[in-house]
Protein backbone atom coordinates (compact mmCIF):
# COMPACT_ATOMS: atom_id res chain seq x y z
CA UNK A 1 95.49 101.61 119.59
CA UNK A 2 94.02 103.99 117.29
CA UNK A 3 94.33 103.92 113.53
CA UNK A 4 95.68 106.43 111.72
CA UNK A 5 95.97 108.06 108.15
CA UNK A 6 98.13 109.72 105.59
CA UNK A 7 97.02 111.94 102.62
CA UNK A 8 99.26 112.74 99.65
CA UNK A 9 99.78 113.67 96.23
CA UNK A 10 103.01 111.98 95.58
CA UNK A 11 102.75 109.41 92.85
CA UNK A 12 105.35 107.31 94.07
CA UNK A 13 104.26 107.12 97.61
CA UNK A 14 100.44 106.22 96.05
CA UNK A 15 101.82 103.68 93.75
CA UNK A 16 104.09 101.78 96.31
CA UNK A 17 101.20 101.61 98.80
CA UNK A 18 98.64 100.77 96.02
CA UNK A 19 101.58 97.87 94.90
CA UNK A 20 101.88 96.66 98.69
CA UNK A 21 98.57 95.49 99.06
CA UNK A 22 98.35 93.78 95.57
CA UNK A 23 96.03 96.62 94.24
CA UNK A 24 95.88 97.88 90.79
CA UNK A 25 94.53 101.35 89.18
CA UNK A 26 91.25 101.07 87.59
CA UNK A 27 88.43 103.08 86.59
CA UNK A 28 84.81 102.45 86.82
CA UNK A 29 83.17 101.12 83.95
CA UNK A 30 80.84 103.07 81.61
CA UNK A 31 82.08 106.49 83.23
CA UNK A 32 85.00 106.72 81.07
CA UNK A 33 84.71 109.51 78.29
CA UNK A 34 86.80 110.32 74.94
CA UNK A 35 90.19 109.83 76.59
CA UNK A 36 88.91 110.13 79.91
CA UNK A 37 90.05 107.81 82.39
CA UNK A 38 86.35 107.98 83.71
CA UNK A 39 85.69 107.38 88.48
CA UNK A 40 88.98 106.41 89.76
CA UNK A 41 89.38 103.19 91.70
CA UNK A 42 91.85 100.83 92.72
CA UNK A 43 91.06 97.12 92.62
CA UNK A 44 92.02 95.22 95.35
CA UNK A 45 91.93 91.30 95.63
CA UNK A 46 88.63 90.37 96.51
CA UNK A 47 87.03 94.09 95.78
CA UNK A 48 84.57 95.05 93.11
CA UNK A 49 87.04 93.04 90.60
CA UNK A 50 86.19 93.36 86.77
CA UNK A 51 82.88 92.95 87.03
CA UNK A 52 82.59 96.91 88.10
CA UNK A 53 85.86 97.81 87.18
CA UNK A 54 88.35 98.30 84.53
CA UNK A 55 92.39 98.06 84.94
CA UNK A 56 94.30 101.44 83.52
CA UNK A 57 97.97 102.23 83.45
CA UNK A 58 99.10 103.88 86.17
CA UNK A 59 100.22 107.13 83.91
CA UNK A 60 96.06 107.50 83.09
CA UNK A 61 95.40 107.36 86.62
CA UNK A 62 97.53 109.94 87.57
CA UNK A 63 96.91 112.14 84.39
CA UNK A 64 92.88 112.26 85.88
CA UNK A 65 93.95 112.47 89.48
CA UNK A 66 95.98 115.71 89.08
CA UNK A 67 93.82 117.17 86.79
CA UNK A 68 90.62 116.82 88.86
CA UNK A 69 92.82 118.22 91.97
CA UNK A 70 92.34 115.31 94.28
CA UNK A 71 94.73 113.69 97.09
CA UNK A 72 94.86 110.40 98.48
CA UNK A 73 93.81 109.61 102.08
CA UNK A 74 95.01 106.12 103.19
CA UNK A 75 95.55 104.01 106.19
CA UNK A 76 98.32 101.75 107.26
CA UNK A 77 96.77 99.67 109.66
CA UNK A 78 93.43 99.13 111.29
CA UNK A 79 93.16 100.09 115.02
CA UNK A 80 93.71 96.30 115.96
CA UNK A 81 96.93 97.04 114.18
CA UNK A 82 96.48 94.64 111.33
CA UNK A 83 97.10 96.24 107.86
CA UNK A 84 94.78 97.81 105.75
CA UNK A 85 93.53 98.79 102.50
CA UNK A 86 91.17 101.51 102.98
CA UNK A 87 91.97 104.64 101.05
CA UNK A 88 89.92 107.61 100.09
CA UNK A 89 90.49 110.30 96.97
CA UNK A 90 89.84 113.31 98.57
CA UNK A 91 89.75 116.77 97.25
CA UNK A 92 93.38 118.81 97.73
């Protein structure tokens, strides 16, 4: 069975997935500039955690992901057909 991905720019359909899988938006720390939500992440249990990363509302996130034109790429399951968390921000 081979795995297989979605990419969108919905908000909703990024924030329900994100939500699914326990994840949260976050930036990376120490890229963030004067009201700049700085690298985009999302922290997943058991990811980079707060060590590397710093938890942002949701409306932040989005505000830096439309304005730097990206889309996110994201799978539903792996190719065993267990789920998954691996996502990309790709450019639109």
């Amino acid at each position: 069975m081979a795995s297989t991905s979605t990419t969108t720019t919905d908000h909703e359909e990024i924030r329900r997935w994100v939500e699914e899988h326990d994840g949260k938006p976050a930036s990376v720390k120490g890229t963030e500039g004067s009201g700049d939500a700085g690298v985009l992440r999302i922290d997943f249990p058991g990811g980079a955690g707060e060590d590397q990363l710093e938890h942002i509302e949701w409306d932040d996130w989005f505000d830096k992901f439309d304005r730097e034109g990206l889309a996110f790429l994201y799978q539903q399951e792996k190719a065993d057909g267990s789920d998954s968390t691996f996502f990309k921000l790709v450019s639109r």
